[in-house]
N, C-alpha and C. Protein backbone atom coordinates (compact mmCIF):
# COMPACT_ATOMS: atom_id res chain seq x y z
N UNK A 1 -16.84 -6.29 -18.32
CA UNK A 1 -15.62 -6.94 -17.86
C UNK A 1 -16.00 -8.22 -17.10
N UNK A 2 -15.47 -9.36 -17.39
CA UNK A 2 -15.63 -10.82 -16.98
C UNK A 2 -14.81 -10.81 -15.79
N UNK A 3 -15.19 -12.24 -14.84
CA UNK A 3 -14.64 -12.35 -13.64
C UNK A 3 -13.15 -12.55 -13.81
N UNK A 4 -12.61 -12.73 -15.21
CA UNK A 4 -10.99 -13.13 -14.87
C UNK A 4 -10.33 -11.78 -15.15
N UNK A 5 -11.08 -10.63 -16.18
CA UNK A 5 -10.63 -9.80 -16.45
C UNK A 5 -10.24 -9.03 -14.91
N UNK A 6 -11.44 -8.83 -14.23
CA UNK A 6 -11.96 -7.94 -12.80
C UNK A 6 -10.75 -9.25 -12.02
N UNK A 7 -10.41 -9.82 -11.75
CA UNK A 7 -8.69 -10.66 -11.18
C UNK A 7 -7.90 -10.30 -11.47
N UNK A 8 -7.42 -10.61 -12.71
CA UNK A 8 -6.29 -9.99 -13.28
C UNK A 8 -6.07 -8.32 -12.96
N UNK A 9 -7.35 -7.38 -12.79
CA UNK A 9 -6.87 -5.63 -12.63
C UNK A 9 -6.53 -5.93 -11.00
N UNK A 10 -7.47 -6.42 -10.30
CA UNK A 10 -6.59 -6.35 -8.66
C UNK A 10 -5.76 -7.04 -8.50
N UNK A 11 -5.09 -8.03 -9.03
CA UNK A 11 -3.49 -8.41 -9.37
C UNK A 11 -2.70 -7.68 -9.35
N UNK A 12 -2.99 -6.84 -10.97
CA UNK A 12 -1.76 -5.94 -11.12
C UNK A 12 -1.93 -4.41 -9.98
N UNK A 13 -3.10 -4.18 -9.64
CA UNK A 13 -2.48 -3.03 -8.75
C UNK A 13 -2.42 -3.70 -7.35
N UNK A 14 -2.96 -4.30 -7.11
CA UNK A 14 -2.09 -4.87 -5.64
C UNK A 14 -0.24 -5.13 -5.94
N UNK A 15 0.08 -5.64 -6.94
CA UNK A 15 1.57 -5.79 -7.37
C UNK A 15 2.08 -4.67 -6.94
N UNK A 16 1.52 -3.61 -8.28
CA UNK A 16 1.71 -2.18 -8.44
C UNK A 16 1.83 -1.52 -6.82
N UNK A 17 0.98 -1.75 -5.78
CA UNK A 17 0.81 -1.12 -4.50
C UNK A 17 2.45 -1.72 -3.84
N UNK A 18 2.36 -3.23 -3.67
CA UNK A 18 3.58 -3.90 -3.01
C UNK A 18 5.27 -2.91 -3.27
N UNK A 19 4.77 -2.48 -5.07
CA UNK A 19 6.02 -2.12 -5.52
C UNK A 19 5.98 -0.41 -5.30
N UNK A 20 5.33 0.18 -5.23
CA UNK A 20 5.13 1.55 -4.03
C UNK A 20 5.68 1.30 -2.93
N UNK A 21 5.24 0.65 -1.76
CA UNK A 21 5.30 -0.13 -0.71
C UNK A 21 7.00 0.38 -0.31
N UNK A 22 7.67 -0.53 -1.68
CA UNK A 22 9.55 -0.82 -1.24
C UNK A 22 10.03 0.61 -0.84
N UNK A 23 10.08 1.47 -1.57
CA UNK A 23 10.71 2.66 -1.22
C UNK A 23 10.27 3.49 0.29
N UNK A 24 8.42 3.32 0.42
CA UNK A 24 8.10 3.97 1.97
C UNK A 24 8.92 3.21 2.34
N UNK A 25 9.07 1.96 2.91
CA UNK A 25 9.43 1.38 3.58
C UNK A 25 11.09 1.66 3.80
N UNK A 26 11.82 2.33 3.05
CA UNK A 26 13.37 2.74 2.99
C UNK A 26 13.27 4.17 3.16
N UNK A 27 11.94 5.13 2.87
CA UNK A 27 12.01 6.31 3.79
C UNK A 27 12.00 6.41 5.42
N UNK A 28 10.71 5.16 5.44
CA UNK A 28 10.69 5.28 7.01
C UNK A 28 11.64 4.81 7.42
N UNK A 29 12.71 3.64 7.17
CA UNK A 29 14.14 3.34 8.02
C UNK A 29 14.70 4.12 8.16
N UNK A 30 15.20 5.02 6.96
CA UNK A 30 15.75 6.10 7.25
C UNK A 30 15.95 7.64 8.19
N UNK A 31 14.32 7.70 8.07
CA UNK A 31 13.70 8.90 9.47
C UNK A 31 13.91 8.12 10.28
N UNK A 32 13.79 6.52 11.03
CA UNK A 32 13.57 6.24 12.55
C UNK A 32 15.27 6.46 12.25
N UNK A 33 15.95 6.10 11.40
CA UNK A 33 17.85 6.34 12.23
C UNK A 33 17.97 7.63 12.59
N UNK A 34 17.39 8.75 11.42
CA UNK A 34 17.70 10.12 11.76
C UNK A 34 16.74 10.32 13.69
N UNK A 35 15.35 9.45 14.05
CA UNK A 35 14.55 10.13 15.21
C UNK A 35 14.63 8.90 16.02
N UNK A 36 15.28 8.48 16.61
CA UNK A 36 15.15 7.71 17.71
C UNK A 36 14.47 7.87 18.87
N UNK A 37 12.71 7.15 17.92
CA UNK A 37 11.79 7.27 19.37
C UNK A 37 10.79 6.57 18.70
N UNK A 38 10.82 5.46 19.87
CA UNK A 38 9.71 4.75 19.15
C UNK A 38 8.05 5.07 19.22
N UNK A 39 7.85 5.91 19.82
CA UNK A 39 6.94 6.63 19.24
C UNK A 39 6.36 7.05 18.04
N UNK A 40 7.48 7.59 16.98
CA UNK A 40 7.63 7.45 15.86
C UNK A 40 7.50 6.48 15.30
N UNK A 41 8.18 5.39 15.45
CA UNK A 41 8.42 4.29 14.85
C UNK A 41 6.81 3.68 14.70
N UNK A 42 6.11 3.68 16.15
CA UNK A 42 4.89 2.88 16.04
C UNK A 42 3.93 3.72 15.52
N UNK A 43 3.85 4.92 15.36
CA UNK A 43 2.75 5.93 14.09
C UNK A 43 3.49 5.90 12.93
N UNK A 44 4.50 5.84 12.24
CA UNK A 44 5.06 5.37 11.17
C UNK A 44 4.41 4.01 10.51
N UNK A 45 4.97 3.18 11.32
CA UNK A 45 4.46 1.53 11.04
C UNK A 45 2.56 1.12 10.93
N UNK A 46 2.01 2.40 11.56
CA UNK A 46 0.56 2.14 11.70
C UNK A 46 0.19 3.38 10.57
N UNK A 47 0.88 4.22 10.14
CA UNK A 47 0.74 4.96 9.01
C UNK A 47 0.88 4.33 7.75
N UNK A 48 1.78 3.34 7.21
CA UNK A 48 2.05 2.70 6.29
C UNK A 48 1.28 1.71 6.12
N UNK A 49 0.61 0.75 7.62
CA UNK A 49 -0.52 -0.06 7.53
C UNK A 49 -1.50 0.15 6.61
N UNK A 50 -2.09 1.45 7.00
CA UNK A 50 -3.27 2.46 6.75
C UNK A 50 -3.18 2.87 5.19
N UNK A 51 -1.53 3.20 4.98
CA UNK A 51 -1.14 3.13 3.49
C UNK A 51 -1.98 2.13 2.63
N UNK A 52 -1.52 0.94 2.87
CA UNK A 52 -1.78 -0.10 1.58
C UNK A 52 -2.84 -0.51 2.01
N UNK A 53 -3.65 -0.30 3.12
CA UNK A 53 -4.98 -0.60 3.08
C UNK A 53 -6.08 -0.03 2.33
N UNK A 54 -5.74 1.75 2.10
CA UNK A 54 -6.72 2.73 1.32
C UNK A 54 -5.83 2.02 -0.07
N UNK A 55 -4.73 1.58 -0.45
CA UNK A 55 -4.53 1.29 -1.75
C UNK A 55 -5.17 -0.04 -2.09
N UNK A 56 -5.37 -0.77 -1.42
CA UNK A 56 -5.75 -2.31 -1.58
C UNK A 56 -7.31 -1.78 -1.83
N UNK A 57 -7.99 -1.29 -0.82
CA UNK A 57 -9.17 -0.50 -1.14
C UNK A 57 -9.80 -0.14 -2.53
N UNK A 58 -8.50 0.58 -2.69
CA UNK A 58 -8.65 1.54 -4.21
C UNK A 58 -8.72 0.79 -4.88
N UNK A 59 -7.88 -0.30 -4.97
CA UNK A 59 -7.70 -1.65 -6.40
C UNK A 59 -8.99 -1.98 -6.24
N UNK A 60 -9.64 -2.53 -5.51
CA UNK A 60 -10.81 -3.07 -5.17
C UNK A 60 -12.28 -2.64 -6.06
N UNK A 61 -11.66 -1.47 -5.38
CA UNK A 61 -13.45 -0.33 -5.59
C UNK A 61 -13.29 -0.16 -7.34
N UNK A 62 -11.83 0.15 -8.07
CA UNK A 62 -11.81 0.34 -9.13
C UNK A 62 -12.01 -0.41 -9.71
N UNK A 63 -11.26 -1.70 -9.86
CA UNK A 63 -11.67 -2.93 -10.39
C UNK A 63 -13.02 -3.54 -10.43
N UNK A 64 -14.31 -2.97 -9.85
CA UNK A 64 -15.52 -3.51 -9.91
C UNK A 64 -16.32 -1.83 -10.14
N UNK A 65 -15.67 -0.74 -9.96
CA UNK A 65 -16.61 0.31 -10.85
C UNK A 65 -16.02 0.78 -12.17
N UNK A 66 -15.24 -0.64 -13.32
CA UNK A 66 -15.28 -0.66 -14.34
C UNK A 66 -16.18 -1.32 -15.12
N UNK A 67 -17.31 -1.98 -14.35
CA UNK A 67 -18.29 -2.80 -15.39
C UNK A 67 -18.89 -1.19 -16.07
């Protein structure tokens, strides 16, 4: 796999991750209306961080242990 091929795969799953992304992001609004505490709110928001970081990760590691 060539350097544009190995671009183009962390493209599409970084996309792919963003478009995961929309819906957490409309679960967690939804739990902080049902739990009013921001407590929650700030392990939520640092949970979802942590989210697309192991996914950005994943695109990463996969996209270069396809040579």
């Amino acid at each position: 796999m060539n350097k544009k091929e190995k671009s183009i795969r962390i493209l599409k799953l970084l996309l792919l991750a963003n478009i995961l992304r929309i819906p957490l992001a409309f679960i967690k609004r939804a739990i902080e209306i049902k739990i009013h505490s921001p407590l929650f709110t700030g392990i939520s928001s640092s949970l979802i961080i942590t989210i697309n970081i192991i996914v950005i990760l994943i695109a990463v590691i996969t996209a270069f242990a396809e040579d």
